[in-house]
Structure formats: C-alpha cells, structure tokens
C-alpha atoms as a PDB file:
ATOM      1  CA  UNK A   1      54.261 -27.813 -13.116  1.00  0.00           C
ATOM      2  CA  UNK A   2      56.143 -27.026  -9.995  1.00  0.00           C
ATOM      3  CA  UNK A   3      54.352 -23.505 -10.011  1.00  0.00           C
ATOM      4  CA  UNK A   4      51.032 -24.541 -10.772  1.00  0.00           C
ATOM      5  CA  UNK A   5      51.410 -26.940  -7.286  1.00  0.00           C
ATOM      6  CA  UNK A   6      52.748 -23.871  -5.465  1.00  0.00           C
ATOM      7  CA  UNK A   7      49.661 -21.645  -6.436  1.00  0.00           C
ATOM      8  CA  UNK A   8      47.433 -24.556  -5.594  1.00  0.00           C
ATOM      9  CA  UNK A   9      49.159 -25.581  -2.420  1.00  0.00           C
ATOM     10  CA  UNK A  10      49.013 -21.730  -1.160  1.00  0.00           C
ATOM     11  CA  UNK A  11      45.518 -21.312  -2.299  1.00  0.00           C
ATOM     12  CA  UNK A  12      44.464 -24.295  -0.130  1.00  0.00           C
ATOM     13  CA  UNK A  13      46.674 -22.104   3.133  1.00  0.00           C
ATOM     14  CA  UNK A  14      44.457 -19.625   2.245  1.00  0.00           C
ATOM     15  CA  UNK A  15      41.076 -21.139   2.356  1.00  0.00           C
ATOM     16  CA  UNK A  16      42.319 -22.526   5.564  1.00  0.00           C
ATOM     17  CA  UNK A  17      43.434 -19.603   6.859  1.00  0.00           C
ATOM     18  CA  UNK A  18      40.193 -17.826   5.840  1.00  0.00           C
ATOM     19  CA  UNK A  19      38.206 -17.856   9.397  1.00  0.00           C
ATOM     20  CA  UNK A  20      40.379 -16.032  10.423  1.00  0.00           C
ATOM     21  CA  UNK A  21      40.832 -13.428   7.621  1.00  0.00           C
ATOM     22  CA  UNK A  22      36.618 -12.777   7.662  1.00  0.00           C
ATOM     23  CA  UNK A  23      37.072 -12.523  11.652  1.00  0.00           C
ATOM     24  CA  UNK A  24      40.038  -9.571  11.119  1.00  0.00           C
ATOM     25  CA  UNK A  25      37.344  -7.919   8.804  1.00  0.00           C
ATOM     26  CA  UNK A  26      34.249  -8.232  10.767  1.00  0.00           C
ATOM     27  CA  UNK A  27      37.063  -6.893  14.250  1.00  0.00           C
ATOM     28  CA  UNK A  28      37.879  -3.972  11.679  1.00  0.00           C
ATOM     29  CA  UNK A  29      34.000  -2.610  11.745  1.00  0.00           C
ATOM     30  CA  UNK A  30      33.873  -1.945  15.887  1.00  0.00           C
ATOM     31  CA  UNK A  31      37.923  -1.571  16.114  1.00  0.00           C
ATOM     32  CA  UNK A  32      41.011  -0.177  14.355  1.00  0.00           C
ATOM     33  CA  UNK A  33      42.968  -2.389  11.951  1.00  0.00           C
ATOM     34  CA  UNK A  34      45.929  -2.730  13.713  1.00  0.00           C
ATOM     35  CA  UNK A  35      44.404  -3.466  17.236  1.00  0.00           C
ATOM     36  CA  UNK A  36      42.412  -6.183  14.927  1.00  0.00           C
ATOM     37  CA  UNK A  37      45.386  -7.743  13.243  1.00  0.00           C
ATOM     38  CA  UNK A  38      47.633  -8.251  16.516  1.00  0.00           C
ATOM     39  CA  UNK A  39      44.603  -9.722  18.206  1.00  0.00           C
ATOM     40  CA  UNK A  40      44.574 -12.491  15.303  1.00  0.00           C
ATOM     41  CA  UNK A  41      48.492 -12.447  15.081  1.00  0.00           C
ATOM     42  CA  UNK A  42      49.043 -13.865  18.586  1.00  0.00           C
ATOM     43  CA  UNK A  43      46.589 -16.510  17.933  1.00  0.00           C
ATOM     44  CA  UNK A  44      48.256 -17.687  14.674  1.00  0.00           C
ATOM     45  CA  UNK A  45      51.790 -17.195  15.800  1.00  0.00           C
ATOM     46  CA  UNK A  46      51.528 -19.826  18.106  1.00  0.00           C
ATOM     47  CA  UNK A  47      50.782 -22.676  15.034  1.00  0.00           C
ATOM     48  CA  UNK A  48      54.038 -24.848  14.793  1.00  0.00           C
ATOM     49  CA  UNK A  49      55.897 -25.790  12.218  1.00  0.00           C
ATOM     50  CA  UNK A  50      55.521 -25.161   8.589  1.00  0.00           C
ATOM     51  CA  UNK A  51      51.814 -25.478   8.817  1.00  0.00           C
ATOM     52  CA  UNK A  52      51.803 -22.120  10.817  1.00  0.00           C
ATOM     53  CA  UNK A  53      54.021 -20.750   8.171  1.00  0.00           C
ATOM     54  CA  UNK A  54      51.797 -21.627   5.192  1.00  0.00           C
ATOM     55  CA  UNK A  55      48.646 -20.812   7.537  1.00  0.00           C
ATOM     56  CA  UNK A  56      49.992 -17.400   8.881  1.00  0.00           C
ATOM     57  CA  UNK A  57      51.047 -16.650   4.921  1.00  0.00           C
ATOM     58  CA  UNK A  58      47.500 -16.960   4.060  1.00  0.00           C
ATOM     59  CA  UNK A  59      46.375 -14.808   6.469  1.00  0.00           C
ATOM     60  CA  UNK A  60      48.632 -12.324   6.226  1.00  0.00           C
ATOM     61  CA  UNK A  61      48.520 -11.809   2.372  1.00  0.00           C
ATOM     62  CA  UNK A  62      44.750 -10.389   2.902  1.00  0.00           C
ATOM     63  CA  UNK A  63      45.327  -8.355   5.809  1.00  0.00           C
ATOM     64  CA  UNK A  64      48.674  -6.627   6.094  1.00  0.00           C
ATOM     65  CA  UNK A  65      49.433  -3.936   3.369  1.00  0.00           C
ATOM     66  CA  UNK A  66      51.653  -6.453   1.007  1.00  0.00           C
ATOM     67  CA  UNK A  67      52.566  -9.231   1.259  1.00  0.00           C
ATOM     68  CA  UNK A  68      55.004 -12.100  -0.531  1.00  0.00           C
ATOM     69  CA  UNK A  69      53.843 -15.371  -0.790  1.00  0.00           C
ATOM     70  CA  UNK A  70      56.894 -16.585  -0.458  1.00  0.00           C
ATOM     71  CA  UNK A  71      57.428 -14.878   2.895  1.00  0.00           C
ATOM     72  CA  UNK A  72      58.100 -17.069   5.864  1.00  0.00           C
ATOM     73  CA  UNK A  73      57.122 -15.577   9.752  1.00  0.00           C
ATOM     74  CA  UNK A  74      58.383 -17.750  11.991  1.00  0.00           C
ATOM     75  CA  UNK A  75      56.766 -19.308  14.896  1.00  0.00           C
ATOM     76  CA  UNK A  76      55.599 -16.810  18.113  1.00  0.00           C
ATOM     77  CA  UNK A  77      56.397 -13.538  15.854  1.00  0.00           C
ATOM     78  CA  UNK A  78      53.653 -10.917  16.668  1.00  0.00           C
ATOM     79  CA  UNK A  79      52.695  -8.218  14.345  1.00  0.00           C
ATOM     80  CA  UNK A  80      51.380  -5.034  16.576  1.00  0.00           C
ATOM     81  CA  UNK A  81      50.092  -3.095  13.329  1.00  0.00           C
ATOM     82  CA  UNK A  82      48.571  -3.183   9.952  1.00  0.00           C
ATOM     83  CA  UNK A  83      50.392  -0.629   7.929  1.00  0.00           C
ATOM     84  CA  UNK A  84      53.621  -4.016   7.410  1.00  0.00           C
ATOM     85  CA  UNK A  85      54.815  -4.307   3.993  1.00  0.00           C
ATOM     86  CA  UNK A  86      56.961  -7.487   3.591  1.00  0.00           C
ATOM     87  CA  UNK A  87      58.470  -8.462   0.183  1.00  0.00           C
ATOM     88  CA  UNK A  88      59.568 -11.586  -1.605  1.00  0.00           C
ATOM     89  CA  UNK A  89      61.878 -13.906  -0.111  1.00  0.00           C
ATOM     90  CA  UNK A  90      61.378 -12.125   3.515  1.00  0.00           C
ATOM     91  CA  UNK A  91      62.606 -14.969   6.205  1.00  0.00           C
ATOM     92  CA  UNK A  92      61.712 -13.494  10.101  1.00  0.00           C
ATOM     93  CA  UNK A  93      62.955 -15.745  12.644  1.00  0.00           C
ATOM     94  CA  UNK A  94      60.740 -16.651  15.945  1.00  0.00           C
ATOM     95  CA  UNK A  95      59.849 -14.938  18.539  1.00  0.00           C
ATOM     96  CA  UNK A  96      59.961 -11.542  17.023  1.00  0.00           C
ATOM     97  CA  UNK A  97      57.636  -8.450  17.448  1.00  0.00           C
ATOM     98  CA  UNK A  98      57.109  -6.192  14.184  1.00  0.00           C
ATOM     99  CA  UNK A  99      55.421  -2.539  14.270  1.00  0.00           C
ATOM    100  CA  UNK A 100      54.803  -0.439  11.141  1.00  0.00           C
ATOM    101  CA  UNK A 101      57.813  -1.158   8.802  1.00  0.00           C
ATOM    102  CA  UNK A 102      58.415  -2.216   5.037  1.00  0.00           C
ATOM    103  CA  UNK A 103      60.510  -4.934   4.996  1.00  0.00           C
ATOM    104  CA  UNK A 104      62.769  -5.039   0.981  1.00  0.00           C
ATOM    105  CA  UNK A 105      63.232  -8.155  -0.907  1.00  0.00           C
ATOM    106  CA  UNK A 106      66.022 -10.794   0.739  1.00  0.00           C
ATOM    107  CA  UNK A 107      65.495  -9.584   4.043  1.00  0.00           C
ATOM    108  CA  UNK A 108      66.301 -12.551   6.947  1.00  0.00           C
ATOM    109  CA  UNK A 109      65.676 -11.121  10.668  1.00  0.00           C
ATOM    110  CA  UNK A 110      66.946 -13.372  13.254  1.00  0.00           C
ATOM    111  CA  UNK A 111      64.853 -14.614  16.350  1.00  0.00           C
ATOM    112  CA  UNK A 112      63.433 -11.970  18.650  1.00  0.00           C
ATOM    113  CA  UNK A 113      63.759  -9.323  16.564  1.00  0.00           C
ATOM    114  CA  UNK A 114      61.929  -6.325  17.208  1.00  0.00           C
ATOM    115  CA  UNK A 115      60.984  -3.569  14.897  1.00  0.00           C
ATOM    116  CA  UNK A 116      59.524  -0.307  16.463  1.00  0.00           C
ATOM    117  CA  UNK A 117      57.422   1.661  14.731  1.00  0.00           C
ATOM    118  CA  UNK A 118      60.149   4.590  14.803  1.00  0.00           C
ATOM    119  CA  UNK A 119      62.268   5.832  17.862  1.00  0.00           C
ATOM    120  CA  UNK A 120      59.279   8.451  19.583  1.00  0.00           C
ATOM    121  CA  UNK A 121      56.207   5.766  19.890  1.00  0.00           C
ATOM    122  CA  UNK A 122      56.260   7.212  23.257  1.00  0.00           C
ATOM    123  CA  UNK A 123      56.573  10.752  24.993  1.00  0.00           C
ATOM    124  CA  UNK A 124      57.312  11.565  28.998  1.00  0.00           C
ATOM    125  CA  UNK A 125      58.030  14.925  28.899  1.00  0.00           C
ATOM    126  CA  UNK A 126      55.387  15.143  31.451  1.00  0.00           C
ATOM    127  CA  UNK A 127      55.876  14.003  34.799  1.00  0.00           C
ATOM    128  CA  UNK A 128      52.251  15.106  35.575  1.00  0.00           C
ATOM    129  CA  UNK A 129      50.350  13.098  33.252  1.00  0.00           C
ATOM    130  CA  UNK A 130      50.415   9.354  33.486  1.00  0.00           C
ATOM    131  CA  UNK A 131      52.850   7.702  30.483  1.00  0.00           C
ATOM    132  CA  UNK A 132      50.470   5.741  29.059  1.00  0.00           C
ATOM    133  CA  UNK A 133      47.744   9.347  28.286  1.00  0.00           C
ATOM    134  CA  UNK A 134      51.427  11.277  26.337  1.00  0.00           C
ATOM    135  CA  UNK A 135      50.846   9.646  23.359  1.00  0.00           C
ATOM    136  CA  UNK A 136      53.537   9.083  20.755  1.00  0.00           C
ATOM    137  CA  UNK A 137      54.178   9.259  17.196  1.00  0.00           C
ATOM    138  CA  UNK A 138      54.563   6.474  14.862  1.00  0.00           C
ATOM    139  CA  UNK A 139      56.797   6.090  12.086  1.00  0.00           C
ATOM    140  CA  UNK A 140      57.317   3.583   9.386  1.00  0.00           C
ATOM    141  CA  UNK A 141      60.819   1.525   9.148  1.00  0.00           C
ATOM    142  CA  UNK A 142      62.819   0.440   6.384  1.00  0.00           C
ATOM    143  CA  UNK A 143      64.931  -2.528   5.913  1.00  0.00           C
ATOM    144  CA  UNK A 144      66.645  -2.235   2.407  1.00  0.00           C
ATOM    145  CA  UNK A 145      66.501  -5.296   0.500  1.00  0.00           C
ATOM    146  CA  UNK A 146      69.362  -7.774   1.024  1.00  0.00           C
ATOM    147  CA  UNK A 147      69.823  -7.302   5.092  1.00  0.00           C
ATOM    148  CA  UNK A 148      70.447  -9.512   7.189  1.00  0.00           C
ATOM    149  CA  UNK A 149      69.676  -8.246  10.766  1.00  0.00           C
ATOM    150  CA  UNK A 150      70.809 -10.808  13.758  1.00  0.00           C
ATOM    151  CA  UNK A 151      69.113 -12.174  16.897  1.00  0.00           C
ATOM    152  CA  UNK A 152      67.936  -9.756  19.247  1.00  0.00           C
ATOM    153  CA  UNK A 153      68.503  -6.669  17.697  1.00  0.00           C
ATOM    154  CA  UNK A 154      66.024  -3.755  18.027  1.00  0.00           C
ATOM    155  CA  UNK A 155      65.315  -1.998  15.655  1.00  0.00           C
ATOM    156  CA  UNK A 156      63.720   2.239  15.434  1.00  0.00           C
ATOM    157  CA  UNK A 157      65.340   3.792  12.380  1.00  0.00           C
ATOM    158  CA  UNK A 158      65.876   2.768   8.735  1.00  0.00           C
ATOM    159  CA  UNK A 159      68.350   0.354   7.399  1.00  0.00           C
ATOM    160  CA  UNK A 160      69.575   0.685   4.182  1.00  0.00           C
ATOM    161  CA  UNK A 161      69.841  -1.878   1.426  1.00  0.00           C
ATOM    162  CA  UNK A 162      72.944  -4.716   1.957  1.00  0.00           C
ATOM    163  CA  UNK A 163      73.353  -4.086   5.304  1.00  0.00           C
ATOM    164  CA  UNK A 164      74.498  -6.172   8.390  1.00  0.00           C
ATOM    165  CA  UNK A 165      73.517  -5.624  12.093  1.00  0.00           C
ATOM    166  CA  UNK A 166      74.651  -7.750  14.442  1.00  0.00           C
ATOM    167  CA  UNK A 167      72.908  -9.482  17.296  1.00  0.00           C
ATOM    168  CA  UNK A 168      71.468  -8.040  20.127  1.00  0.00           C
ATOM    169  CA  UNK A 169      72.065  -4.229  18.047  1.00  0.00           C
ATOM    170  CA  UNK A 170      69.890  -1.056  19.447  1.00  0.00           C
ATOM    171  CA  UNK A 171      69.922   0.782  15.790  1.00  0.00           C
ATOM    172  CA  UNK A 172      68.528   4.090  17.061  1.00  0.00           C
ATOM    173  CA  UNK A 173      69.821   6.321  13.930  1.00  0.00           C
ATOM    174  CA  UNK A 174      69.438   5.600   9.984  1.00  0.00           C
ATOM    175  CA  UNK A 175      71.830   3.078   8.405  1.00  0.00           C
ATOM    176  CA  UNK A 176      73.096   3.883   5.370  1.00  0.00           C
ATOM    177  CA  UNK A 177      73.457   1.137   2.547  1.00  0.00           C
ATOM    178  CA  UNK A 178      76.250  -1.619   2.582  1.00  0.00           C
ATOM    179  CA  UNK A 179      77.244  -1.156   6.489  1.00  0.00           C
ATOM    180  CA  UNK A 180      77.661  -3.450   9.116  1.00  0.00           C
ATOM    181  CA  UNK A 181      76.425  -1.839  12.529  1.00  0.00           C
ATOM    182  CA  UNK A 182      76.785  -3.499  16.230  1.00  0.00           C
ATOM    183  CA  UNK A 183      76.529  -2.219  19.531  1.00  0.00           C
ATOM    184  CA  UNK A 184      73.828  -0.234  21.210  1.00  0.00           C
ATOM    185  CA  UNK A 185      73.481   2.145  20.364  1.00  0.00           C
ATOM    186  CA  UNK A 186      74.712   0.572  16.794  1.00  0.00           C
ATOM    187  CA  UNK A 187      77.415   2.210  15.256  1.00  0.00           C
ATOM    188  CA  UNK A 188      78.887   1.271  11.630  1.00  0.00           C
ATOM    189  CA  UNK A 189      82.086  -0.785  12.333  1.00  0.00           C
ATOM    190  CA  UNK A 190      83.000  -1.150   8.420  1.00  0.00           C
ATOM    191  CA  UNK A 191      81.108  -1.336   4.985  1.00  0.00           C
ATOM    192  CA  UNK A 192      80.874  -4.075   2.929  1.00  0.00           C
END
C-alpha cells in the first residue's frame, strides 16, 4: 500500500513538474541540452522545501540521463549539464553546483558542493587569445556508491566507492575505494 501511494504521490510531482519538462524539450530544438537544462535548473532550485524536492525530482527524472526517484537535490543546487546520472538513495545538500558526473547509489554530498566536469574544463596556455575562446575539455566524474563527500568540497576527479572527503576538500586526483581524503589538494589521510 505504502508503494502504491509513493508511485501515485511522485506521479502527481511529475505532472506538476511537467511545464517545465515540455519547456526543456521545446529549449532543446534551438539550443543544446545542457545550456537548456541549467536554464530550467536555476528556476526550480529556488522552490523551498520538500515541495521543490518532489517538484525538481519530477523534472529531473525526464531530463537528466538517470535518475532515482528517490533522489533528493536540495534547495539552490544548480545542474550546469545534461549528461548527470544520479542513483537511488542520492541525498545533495543545498547550494551545490553539479557538471557532468554519475553519482553511485548512497551517495550524500554536503551543502555547496561542487562537481566539475573533470580537472581541464578550461585551457590558458595562450596568453594571446582571450580565456573564455581556449576552450576546454569535459570529463565525466564518479562518486562510488556509499560516499559521503562534506560541505564545500570541490570536486574534478573520481571517487571511488566507500569513500570519505572532508569539508571544504579540492580532490584534484582519483580516489581510490574506502579512503578518507582532506586537504586541498586532498590527500588520503587513512582507509577505512
């Protein structure tokens, strides 16, 4: 019974949510996806409380490349492009910023967490040519299911499955599974 409510209460997020889910697709025909999706991210990240949960969870399930149900995006989060896979039980705290990134089962990201989309989004080997016409490459980022990654931290490189960062972390370099990292840039301080 309890299920059958859940399915019903989420389908009714989604039908709410769905003005803004035709809007992403009709932005997608004269625009890229991602540029689309963190147009309508900034709107709904700025709906309170566990209404803008349930109402950015119905959005997101149609427009990102997976996405739990279950999932919970806190309030003010911002997600800069499409290619975002986030699984079930996912918890990310307010105020973060996410780029291209698959996020494992039993993941919880503190507030203002960033993800990059990799460590070389942007070049400057130029002094010649104006930073914003170098250009960059983007890379997807891992968190390995069961990571818990504190306030603050940025994040550019992979994290392995059961791993700790600690707040206000720069993890710059891959993390391999069960460590606990800190600093900036993060280094592992022991395993777990």
């Amino acid at each position: 019974m309890k299920s059958a409510l859940k399915a019903v209460f989420f389908f009714i997020f989604a039908l709410l949510a769905l003005p803004f889910t035709l809007l992403y697709f009709l932005l997608c025909v004269i625009m890229n996806k991602s540029d689309a999706l963190a147009s309508l991210s900034q709107s709904l990240s700025l709906v309170p409380g566990k209404f803008g949960v349930y109402l950015r969870s119905g959005f997101y399930r149609f427009t990102l490349e997976s996405y739990a149900v279950n999932a919970v995006v806190g309030f003010g989060t911002l997600f800069s492009q499409q290619q975002i896979s986030i699984a079930s039980g996912v918890y990310i705290g307010p105020q973060g910023n996410i780029g291209m990134c698959n996020i494992e089962r039993d993941c919880l990201l503190g507030s203002a967490v960033h993800i990059m989309s990799g460590a070389k989004q942007h070049n400057f080997d130029d002094p010649n040519t104006p930073l914003r016409d170098q250009g960059g490459e983007f890379t997807k980022v891992t968190i390995g299911e069961n990571t818990w990654v504190g306030n603050g931290a940025l994040i550019m490189a992979d994290i392995g499955k059961n791993c700790v960062v600690a707040a206000g972390s720069v993890v710059t370099k891959p993390v391999a599974d069960g460590c606990i990292v800190g600093g900036n840039p993060a280094k592992v301080l022991k395993t777990r």
